[in-house]
C-alpha atoms as a PDB file:
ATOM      1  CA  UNK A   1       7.081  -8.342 -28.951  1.00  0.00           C
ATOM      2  CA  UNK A   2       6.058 -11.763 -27.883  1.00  0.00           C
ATOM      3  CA  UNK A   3       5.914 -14.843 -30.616  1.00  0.00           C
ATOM      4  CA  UNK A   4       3.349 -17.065 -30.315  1.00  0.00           C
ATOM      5  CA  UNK A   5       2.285 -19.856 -31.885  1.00  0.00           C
ATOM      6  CA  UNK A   6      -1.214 -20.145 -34.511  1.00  0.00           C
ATOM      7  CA  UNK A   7      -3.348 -21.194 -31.507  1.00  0.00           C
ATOM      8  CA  UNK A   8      -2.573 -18.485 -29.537  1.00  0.00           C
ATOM      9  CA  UNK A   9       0.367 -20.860 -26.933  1.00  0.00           C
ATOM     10  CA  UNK A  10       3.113 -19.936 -26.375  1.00  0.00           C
ATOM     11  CA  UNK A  11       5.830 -22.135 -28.357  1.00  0.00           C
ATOM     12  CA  UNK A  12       7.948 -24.331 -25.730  1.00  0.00           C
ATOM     13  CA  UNK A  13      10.741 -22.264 -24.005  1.00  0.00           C
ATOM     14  CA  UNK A  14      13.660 -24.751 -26.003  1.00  0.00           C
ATOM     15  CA  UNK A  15      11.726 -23.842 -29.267  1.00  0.00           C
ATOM     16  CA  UNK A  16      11.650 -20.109 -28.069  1.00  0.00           C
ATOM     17  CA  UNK A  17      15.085 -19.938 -27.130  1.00  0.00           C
ATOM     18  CA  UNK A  18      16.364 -21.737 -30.124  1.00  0.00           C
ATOM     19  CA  UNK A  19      14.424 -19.285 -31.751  1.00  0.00           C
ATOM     20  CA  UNK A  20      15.345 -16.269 -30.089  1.00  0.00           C
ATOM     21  CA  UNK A  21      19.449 -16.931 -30.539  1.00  0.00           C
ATOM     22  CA  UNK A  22      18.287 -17.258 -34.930  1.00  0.00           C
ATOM     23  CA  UNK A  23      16.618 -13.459 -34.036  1.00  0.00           C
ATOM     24  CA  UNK A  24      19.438 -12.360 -32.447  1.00  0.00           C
ATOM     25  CA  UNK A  25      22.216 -13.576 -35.046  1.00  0.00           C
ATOM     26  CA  UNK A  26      19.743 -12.777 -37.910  1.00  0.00           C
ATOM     27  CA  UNK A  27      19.953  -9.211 -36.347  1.00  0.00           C
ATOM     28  CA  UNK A  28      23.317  -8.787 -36.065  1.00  0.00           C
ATOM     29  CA  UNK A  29      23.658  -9.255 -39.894  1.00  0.00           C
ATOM     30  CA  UNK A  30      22.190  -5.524 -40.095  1.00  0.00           C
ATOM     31  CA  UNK A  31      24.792  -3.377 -38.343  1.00  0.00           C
ATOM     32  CA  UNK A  32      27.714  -3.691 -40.142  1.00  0.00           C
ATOM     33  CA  UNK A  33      25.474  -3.323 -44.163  1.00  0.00           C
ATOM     34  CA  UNK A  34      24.116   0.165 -42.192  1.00  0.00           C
ATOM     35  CA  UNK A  35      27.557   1.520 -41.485  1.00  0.00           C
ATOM     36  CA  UNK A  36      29.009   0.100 -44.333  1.00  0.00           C
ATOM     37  CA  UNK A  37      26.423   2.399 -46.172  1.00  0.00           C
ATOM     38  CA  UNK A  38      26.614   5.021 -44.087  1.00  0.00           C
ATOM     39  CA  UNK A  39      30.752   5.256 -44.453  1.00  0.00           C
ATOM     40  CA  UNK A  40      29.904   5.169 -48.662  1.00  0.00           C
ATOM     41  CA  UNK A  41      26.932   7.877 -47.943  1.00  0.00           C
ATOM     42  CA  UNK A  42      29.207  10.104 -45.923  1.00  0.00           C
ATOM     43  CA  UNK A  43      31.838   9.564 -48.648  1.00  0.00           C
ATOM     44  CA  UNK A  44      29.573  10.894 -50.984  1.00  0.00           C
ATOM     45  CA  UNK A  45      29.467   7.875 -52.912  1.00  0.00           C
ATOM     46  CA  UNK A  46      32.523   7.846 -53.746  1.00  0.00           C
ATOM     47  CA  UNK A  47      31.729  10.530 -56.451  1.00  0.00           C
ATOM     48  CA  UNK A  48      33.800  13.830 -56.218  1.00  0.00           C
ATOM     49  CA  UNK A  49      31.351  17.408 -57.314  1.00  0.00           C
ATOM     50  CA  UNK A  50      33.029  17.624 -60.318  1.00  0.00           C
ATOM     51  CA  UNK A  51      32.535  14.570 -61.941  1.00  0.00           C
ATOM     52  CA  UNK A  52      28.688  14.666 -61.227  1.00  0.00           C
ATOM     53  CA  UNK A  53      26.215  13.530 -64.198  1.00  0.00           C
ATOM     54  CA  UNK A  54      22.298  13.132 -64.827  1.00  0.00           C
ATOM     55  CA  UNK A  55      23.436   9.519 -63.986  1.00  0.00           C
ATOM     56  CA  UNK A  56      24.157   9.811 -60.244  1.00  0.00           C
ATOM     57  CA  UNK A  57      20.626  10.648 -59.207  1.00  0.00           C
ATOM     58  CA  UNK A  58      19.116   8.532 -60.501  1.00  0.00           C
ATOM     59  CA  UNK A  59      21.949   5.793 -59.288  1.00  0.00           C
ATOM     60  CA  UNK A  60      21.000   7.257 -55.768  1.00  0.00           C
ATOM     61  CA  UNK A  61      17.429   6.740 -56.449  1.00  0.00           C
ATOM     62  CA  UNK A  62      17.857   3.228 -57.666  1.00  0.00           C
ATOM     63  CA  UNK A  63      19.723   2.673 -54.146  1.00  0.00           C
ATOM     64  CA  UNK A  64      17.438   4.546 -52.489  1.00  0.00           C
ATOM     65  CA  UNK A  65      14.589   2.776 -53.523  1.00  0.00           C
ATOM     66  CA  UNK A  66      16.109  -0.735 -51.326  1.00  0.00           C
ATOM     67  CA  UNK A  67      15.915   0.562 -48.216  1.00  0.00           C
ATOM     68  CA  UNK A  68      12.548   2.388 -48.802  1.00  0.00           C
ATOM     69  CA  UNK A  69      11.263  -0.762 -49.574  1.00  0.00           C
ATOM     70  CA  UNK A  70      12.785  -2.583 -46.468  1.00  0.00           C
ATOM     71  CA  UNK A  71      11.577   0.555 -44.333  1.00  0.00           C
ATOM     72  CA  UNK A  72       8.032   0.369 -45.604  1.00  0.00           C
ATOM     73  CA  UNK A  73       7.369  -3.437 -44.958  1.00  0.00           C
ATOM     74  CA  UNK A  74       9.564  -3.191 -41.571  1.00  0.00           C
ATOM     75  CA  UNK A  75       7.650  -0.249 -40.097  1.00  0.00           C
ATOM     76  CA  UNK A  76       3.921  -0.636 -41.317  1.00  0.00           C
ATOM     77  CA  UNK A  77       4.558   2.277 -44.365  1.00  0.00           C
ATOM     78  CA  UNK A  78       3.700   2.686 -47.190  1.00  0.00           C
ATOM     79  CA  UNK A  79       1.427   0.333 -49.398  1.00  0.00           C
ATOM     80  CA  UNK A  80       2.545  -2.139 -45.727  1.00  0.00           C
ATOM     81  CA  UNK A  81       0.200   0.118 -43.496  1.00  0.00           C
ATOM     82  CA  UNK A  82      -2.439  -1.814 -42.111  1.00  0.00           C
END
């Protein structure tokens, strides 16, 4: 994906690369939330069988509901599709 300024230029290369290092950190904000969740997914939530309640799912939907919206607007879904 190229960035580009309203007009159509390109933005000058110190403004692009200044840019491009905010993208980069920006980005590497994401990996460790995604594992982070992923370790507390694969730990089932930290929720044993047994102690399971009408509560959970809809806890689960709640945190489900985030990322669906951050999925939507990130990949053109959704009430985001064009």
């Amino acid at each position: 994906m190229q960035l580009a300024s309203g007009d159509g230029t390109k933005p000058p290369a110190a403004d692009n690369a200044k840019a491009l290092v905010a993208f980069r950190t920006a980005k590497l904000q994401h990996d460790p939330m995604l594992e982070r969740l992923k370790a507390l997914r694969d730990d089932h939530f930290e929720t044993h069988p047994d102690e399971i309640n009408w509560g959970h799912p809809g806890t689960l939907n709640t945190y489900a509901s985030l990322p669906r919206q951050l999925t939507d607007a990130a990949l053109r879904e959704s009430e985001h599709a064009a």
